[in-house]
N, C-alpha and C. Protein backbone atom coordinates (compact mmCIF):
# COMPACT_ATOMS: atom_id res chain seq x y z
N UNK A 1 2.79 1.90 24.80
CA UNK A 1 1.39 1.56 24.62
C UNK A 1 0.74 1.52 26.01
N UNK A 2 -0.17 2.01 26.39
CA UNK A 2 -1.05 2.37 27.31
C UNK A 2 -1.97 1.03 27.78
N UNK A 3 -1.75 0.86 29.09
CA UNK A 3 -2.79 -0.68 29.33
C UNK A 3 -4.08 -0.23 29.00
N UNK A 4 -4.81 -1.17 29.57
CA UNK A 4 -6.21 -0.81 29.54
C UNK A 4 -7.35 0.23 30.54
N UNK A 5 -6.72 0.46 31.73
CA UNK A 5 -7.33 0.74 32.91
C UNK A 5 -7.06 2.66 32.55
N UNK A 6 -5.53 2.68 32.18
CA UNK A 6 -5.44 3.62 31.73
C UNK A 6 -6.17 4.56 30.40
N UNK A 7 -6.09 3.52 29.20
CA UNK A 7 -6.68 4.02 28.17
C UNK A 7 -8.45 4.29 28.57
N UNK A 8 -9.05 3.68 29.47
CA UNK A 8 -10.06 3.68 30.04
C UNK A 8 -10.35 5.16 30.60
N UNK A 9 -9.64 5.32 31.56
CA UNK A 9 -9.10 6.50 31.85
C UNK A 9 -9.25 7.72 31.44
N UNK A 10 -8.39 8.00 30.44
CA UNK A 10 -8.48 8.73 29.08
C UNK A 10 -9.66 9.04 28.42
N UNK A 11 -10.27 7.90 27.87
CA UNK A 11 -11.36 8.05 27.20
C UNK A 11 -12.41 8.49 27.72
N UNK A 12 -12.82 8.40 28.97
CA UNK A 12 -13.82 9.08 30.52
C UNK A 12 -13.59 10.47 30.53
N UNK A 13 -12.16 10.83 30.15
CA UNK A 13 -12.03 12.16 30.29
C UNK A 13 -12.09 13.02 28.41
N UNK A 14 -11.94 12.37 27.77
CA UNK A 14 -11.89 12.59 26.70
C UNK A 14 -13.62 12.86 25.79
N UNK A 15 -13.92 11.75 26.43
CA UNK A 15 -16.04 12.16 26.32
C UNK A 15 -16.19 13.32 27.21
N UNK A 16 -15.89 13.51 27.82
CA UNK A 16 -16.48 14.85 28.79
C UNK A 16 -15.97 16.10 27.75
N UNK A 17 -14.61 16.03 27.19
CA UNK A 17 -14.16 17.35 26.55
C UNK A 17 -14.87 17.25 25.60
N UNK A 18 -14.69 16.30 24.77
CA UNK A 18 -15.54 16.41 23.10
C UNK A 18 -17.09 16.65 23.91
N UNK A 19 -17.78 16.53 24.47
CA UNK A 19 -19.48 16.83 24.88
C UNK A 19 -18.85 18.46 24.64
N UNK A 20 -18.15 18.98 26.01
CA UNK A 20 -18.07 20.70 25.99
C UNK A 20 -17.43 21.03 24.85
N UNK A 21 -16.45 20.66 24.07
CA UNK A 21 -15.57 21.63 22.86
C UNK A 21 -16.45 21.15 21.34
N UNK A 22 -17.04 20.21 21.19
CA UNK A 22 -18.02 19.73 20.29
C UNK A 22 -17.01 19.23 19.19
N UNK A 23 -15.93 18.57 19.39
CA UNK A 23 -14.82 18.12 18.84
C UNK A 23 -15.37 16.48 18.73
N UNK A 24 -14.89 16.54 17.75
CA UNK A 24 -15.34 15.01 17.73
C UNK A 24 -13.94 13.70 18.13
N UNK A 25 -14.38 12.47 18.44
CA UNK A 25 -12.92 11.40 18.98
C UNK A 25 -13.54 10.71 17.81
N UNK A 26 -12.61 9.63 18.04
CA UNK A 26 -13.30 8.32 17.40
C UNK A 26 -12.30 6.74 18.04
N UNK A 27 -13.11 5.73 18.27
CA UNK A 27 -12.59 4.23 18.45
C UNK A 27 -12.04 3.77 17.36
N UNK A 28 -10.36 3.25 17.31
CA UNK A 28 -10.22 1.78 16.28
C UNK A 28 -10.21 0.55 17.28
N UNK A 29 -10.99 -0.24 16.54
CA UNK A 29 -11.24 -1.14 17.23
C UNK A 29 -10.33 -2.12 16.54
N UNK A 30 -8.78 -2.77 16.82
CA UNK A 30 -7.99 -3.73 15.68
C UNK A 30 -7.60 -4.72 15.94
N UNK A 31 -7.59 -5.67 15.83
CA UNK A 31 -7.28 -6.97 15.70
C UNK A 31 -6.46 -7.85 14.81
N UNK A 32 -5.53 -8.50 15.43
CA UNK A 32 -3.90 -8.60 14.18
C UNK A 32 -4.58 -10.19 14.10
N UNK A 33 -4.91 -10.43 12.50
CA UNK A 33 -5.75 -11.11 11.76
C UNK A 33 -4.97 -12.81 11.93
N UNK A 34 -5.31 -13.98 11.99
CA UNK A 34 -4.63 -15.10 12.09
C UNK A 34 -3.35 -15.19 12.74
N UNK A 35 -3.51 -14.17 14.40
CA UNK A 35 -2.08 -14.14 14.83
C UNK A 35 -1.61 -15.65 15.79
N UNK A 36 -3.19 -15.92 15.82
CA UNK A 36 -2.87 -17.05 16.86
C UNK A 36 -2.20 -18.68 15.70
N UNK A 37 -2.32 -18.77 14.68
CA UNK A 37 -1.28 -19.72 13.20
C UNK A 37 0.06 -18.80 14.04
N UNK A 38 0.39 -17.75 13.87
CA UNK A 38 2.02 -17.23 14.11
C UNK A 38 2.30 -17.82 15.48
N UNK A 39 1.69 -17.58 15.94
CA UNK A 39 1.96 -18.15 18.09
C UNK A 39 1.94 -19.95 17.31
N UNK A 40 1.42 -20.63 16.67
CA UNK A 40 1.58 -22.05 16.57
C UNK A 40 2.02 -22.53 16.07
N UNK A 41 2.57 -21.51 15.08
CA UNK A 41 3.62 -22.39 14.09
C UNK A 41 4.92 -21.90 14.31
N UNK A 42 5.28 -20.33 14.69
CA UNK A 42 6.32 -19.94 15.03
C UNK A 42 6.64 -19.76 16.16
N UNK A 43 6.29 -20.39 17.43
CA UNK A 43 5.91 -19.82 18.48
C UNK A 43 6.02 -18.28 19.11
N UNK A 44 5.76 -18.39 20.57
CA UNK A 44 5.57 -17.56 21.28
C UNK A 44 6.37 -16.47 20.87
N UNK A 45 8.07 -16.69 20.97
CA UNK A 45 8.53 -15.31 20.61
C UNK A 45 8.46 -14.46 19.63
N UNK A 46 8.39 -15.74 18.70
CA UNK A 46 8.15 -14.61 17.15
C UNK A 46 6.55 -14.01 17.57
N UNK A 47 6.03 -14.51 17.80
CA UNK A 47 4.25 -13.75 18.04
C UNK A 47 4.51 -12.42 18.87
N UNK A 48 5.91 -12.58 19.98
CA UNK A 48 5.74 -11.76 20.58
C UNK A 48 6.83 -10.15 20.04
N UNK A 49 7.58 -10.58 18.83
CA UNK A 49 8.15 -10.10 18.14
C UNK A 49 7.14 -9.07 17.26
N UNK A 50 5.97 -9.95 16.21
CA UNK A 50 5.04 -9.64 15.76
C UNK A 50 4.08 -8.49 16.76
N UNK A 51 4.01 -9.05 17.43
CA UNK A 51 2.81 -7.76 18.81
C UNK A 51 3.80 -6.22 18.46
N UNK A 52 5.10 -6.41 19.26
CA UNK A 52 6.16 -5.32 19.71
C UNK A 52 5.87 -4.61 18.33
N UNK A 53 6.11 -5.09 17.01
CA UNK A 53 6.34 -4.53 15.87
C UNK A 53 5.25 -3.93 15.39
N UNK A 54 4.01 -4.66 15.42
CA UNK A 54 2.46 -3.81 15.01
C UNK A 54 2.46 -2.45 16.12
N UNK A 55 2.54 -3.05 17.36
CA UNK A 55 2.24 -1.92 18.00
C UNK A 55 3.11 -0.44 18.00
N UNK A 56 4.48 -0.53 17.77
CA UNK A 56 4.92 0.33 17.43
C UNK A 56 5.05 1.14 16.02
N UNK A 57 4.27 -0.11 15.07
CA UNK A 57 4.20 1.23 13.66
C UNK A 57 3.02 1.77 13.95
N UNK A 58 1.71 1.16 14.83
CA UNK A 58 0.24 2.16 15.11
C UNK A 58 0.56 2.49 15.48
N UNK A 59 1.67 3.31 16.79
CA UNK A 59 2.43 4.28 17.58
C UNK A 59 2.70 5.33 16.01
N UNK A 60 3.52 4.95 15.72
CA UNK A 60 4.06 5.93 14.27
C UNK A 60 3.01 6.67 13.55
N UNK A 61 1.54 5.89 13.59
CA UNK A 61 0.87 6.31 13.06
C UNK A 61 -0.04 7.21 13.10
N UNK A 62 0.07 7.48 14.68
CA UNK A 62 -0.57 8.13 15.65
C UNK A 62 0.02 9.48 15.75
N UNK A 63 -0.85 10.92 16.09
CA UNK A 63 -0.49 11.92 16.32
C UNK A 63 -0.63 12.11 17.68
N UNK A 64 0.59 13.29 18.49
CA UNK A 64 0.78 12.95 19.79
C UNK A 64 -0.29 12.85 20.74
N UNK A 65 -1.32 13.50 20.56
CA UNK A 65 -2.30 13.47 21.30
C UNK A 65 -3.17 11.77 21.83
N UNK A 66 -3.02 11.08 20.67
CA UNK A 66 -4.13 9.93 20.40
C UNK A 66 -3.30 9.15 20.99
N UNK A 67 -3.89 7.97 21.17
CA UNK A 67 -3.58 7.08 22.34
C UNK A 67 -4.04 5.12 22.03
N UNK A 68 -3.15 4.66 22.44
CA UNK A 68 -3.24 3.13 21.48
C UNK A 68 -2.90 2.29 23.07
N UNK A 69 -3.96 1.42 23.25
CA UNK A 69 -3.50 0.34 24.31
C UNK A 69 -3.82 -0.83 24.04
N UNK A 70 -3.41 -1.93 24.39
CA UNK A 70 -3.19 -3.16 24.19
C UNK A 70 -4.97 -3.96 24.85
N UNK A 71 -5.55 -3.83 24.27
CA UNK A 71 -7.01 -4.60 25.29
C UNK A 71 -6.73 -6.35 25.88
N UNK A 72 -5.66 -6.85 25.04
CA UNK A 72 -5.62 -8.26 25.70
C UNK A 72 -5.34 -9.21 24.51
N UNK A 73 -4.54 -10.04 24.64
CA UNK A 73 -3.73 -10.81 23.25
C UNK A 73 -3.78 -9.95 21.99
N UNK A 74 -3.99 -10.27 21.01
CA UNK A 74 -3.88 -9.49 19.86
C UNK A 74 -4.76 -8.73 19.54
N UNK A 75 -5.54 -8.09 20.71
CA UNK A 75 -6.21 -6.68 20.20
C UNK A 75 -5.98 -5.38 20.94
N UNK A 76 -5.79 -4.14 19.99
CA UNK A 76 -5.40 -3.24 20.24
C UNK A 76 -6.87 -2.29 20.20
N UNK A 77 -6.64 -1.35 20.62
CA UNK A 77 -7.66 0.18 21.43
C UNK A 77 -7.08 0.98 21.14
N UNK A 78 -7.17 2.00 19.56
CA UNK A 78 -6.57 3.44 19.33
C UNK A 78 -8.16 4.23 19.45
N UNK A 79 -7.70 5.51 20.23
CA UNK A 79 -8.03 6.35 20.20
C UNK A 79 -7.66 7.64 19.47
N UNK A 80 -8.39 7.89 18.82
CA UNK A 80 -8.06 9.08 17.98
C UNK A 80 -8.83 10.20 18.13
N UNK A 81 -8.60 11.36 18.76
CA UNK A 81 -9.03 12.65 19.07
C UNK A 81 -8.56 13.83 18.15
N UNK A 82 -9.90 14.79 18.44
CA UNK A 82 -10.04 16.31 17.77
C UNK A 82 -10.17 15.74 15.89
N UNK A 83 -10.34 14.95 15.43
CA UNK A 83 -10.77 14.43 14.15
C UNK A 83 -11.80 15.69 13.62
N UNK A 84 -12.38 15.30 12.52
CA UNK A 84 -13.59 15.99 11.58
C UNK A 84 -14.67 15.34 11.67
N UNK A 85 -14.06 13.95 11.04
CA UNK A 85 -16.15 13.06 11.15
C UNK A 85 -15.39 11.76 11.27
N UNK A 86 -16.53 11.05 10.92
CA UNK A 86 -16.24 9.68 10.60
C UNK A 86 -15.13 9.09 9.30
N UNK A 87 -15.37 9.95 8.34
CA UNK A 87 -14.28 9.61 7.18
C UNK A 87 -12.78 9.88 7.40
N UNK A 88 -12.43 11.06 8.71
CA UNK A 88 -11.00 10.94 8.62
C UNK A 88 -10.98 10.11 9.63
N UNK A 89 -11.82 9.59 10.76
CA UNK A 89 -11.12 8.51 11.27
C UNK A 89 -10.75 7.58 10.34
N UNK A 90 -11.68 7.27 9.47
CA UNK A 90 -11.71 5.64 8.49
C UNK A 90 -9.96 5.88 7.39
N UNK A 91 -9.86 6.96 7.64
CA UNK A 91 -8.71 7.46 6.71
C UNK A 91 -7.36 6.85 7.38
N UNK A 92 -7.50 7.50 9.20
CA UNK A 92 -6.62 7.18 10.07
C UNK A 92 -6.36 5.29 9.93
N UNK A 93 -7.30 4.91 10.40
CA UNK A 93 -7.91 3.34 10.28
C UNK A 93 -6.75 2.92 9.10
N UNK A 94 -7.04 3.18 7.85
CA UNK A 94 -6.51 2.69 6.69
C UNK A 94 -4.77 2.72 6.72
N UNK A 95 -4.98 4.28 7.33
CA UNK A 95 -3.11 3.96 7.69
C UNK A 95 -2.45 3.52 8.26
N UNK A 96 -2.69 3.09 9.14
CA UNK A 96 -3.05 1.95 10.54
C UNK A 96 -2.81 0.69 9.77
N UNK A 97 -3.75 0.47 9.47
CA UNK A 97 -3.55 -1.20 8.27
C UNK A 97 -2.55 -1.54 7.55
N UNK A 98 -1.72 -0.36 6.45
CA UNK A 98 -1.26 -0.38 5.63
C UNK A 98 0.08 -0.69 6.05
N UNK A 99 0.17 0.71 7.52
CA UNK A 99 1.26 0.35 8.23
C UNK A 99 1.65 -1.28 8.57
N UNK A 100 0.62 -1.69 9.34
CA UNK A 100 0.74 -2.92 9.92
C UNK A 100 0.96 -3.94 8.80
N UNK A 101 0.98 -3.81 7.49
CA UNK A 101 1.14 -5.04 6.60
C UNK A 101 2.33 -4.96 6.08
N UNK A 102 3.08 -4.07 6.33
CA UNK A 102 4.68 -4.50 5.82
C UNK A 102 5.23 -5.30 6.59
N UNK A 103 6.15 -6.32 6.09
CA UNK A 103 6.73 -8.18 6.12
C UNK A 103 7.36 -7.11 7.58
N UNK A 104 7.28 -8.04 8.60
CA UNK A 104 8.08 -8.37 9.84
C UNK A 104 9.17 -9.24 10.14
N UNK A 105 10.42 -8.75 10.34
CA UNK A 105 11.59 -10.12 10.49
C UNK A 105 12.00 -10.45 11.42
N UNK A 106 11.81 -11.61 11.62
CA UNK A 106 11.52 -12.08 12.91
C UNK A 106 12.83 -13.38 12.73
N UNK A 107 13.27 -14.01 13.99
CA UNK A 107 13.82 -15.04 14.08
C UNK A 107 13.50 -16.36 13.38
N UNK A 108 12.10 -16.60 12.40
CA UNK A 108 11.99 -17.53 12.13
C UNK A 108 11.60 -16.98 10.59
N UNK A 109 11.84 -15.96 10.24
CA UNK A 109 12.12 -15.34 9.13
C UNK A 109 11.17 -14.56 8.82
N UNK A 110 10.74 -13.71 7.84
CA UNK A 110 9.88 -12.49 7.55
C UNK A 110 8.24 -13.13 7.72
N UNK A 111 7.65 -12.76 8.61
CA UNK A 111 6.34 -12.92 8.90
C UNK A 111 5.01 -11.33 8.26
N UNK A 112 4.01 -12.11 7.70
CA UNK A 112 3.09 -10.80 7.12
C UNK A 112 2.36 -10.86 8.36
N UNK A 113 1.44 -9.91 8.58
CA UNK A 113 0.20 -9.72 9.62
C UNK A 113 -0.63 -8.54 8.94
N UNK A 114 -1.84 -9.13 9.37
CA UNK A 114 -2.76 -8.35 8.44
C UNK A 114 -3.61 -7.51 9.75
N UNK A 115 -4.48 -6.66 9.85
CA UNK A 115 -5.36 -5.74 10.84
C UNK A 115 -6.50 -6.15 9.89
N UNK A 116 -7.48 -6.14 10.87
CA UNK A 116 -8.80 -5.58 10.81
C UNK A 116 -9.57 -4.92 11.75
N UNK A 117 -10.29 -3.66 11.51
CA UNK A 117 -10.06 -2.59 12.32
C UNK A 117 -11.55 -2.69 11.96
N UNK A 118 -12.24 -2.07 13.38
CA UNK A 118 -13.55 -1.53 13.57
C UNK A 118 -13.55 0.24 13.70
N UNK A 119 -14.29 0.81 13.10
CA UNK A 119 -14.02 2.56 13.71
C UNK A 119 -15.48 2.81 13.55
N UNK A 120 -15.29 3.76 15.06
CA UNK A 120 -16.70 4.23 15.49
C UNK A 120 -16.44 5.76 16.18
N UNK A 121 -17.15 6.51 15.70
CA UNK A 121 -17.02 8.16 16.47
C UNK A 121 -17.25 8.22 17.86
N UNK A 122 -16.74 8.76 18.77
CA UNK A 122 -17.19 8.73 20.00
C UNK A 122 -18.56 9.85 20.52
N UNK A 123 -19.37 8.81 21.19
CA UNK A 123 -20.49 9.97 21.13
C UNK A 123 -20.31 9.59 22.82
N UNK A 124 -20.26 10.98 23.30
CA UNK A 124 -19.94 11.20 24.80
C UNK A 124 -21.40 10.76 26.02
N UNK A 125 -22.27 10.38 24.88
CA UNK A 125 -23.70 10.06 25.66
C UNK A 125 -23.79 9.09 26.02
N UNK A 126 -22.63 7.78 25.49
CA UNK A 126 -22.64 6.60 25.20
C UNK A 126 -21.42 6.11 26.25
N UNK A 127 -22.29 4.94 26.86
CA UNK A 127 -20.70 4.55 28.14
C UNK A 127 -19.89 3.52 27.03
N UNK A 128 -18.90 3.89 28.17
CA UNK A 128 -17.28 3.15 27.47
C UNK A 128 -17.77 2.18 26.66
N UNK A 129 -18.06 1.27 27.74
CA UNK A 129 -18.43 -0.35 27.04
C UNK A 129 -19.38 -0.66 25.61
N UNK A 130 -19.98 0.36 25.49
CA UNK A 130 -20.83 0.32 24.49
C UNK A 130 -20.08 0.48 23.29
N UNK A 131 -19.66 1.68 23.43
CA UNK A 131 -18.89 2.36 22.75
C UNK A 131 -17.95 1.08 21.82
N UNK A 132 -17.41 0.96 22.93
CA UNK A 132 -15.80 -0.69 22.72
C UNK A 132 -16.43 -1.79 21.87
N UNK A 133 -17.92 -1.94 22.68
CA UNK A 133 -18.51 -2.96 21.62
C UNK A 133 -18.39 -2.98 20.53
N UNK A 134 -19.37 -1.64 20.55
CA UNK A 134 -19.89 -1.44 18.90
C UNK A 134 -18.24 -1.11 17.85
N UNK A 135 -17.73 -1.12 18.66
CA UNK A 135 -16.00 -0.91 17.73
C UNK A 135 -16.00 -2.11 17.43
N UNK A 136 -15.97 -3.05 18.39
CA UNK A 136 -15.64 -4.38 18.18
C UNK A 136 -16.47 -5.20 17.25
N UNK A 137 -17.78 -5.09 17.04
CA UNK A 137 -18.47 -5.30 16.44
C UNK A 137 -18.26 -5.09 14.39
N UNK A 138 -17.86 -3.85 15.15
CA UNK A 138 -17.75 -3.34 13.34
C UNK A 138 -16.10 -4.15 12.73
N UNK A 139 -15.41 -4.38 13.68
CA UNK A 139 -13.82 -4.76 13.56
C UNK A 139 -14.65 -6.65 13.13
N UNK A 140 -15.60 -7.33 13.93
CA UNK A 140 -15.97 -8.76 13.76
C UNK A 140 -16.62 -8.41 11.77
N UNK A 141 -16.72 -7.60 11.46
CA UNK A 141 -18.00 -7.30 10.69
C UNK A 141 -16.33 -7.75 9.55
N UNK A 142 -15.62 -6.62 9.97
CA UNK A 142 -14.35 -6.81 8.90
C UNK A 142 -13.66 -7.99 8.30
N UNK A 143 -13.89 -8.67 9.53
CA UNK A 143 -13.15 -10.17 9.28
C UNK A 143 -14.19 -10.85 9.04
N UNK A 144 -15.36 -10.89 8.96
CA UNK A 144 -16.56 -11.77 8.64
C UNK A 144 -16.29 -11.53 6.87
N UNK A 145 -16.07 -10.32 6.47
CA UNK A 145 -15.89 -9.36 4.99
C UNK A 145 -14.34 -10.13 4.14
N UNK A 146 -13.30 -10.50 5.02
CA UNK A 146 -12.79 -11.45 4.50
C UNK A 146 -10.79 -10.79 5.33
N UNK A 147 -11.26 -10.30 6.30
CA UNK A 147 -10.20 -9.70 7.17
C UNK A 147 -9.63 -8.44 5.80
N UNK A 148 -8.11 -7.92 6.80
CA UNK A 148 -7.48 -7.09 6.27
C UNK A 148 -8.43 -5.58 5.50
N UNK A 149 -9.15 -5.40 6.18
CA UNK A 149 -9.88 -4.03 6.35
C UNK A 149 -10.29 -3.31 7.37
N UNK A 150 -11.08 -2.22 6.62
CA UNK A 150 -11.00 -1.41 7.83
C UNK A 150 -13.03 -1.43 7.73
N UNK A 151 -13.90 -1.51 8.91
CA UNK A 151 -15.01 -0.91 8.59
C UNK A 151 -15.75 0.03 9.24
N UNK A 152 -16.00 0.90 9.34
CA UNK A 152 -16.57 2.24 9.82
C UNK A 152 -18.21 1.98 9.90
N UNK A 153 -18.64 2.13 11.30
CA UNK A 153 -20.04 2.38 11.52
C UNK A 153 -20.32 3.90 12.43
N UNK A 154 -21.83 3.97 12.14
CA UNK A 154 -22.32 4.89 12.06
C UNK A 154 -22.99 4.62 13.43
N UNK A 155 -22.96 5.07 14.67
CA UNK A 155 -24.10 5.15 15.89
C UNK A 155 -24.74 5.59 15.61
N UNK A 156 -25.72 4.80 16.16
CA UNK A 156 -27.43 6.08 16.62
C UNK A 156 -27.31 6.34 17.69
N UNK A 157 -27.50 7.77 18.25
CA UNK A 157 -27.56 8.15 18.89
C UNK A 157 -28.13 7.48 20.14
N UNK A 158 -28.29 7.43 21.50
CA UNK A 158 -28.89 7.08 22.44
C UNK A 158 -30.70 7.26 22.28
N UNK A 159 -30.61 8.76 21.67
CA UNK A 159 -31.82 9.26 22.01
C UNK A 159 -32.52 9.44 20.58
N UNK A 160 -32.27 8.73 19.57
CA UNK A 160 -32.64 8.15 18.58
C UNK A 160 -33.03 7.20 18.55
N UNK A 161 -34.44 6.91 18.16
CA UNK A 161 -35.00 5.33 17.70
C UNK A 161 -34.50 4.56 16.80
N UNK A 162 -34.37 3.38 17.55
CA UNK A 162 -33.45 2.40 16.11
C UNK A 162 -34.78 1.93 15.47
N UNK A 163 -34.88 1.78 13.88
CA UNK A 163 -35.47 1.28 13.40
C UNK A 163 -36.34 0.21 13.30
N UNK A 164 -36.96 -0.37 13.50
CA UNK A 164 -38.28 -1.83 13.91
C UNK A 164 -38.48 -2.43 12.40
C-alpha cells in the first residue's frame, strides 16, 4: 500500500494523462466503519490485524495499474484508472466493500468491518485536495446514510455554474 506523498504523486501525474488520453480515473474515498469500538475493545493489535487484512483484500481488488494508500488511521485512498464513467467506478467501489466485509480472525476471535466509500471521477481541472474532499465528502454522506455503502457523486465541473 502506497503512503500518501506517494499516492499524491501518482495522481499529479495521472490528471495530466487522463486531460491528454481523455481516459477517465476515478477517487474511492473509504473508511473502515466503527474501527475505532475494535482499537477499544480489542485493542491495538487486533485493529492492527483488521487494517493489514482490509487493506490487502482492496489490494486483491484492484487491477495492476490502480493504486490504494493508506491517508491516516482507518482511511484508505484507491485510485482507479482508465475506467468508463462513473458507474464502473461505483461497481469497483461495491467490490471493494463486499470484499472488506468477510469475518476477519483475529487473536481475539473473528471480527466484521464494514467500508464506506465515497467515489468521485477525476476531473484533471480540479486540484488534488478538492478532488480528496469531495471523495470524502461523498464517503461522510455514506455513513450519515447508515454506513456500509458505497456513494458516488457527480462534479461540476470548475467551469460550470453551481446552481443558486
Amino acid at each position: 500500500m502506497a503512503d500518501r506523498h506517494a499516492a499524491f504523486s501518482r495522481l499529479e501525474r495521472v490528471k495530466s494523462n487522463d486531460q491528454r488520453s481523455g481516459r477517465a480515473s476515478a477517487l474511492l474515498f473509504c473508511d473502515l466503519d466503527a474501527f475505532k469500538t475494535i482499537n477499544d475493545r480489542d485493542g491495538h493489535a487486533v485493529g492492527d490485524t483488521v487494517l493489514q487484512t482490509t487493506s490487502e483484500r482492496v489490494r486483491r481488488c484492484l487491477r495492476r495499474d490502480d493504486l490504494a494508500a493508506r491517508l491516516g488511521g482507518d482511511e484508505l485512498l484507491v485510485m482507479v484508472f482508465g475506467i468508463q464513467d462513473l458507474a464502473n467506478a461505483e461497481t469497483m467501489a461495491e467490490t471493494i466493500r463486499i470484499a472488506a466485509a468477510e469475518s476477519i480472525a483475529t487473536m481475539a476471535g473473528p471480527v466484521a468491518i464494514s467500508l464506506s466509500i465515497g467515489v468521485v471521477l477525476i476531473d484533471p481541472r480540479q486540484p488534488i485536495d478538492s478532488l480528496i474532499q469531495q471523495a470524502d465528502q461523498a464517503m461522510d454522506e455514506a455513513k450519515r446514510l447508515g454506513r456500509n455503502r458505497v456513494v458516488p457523486i457527480q462534479l461540476l465541473s470548475p467551469v460550470q455554474e453551481r446552481p443558486t
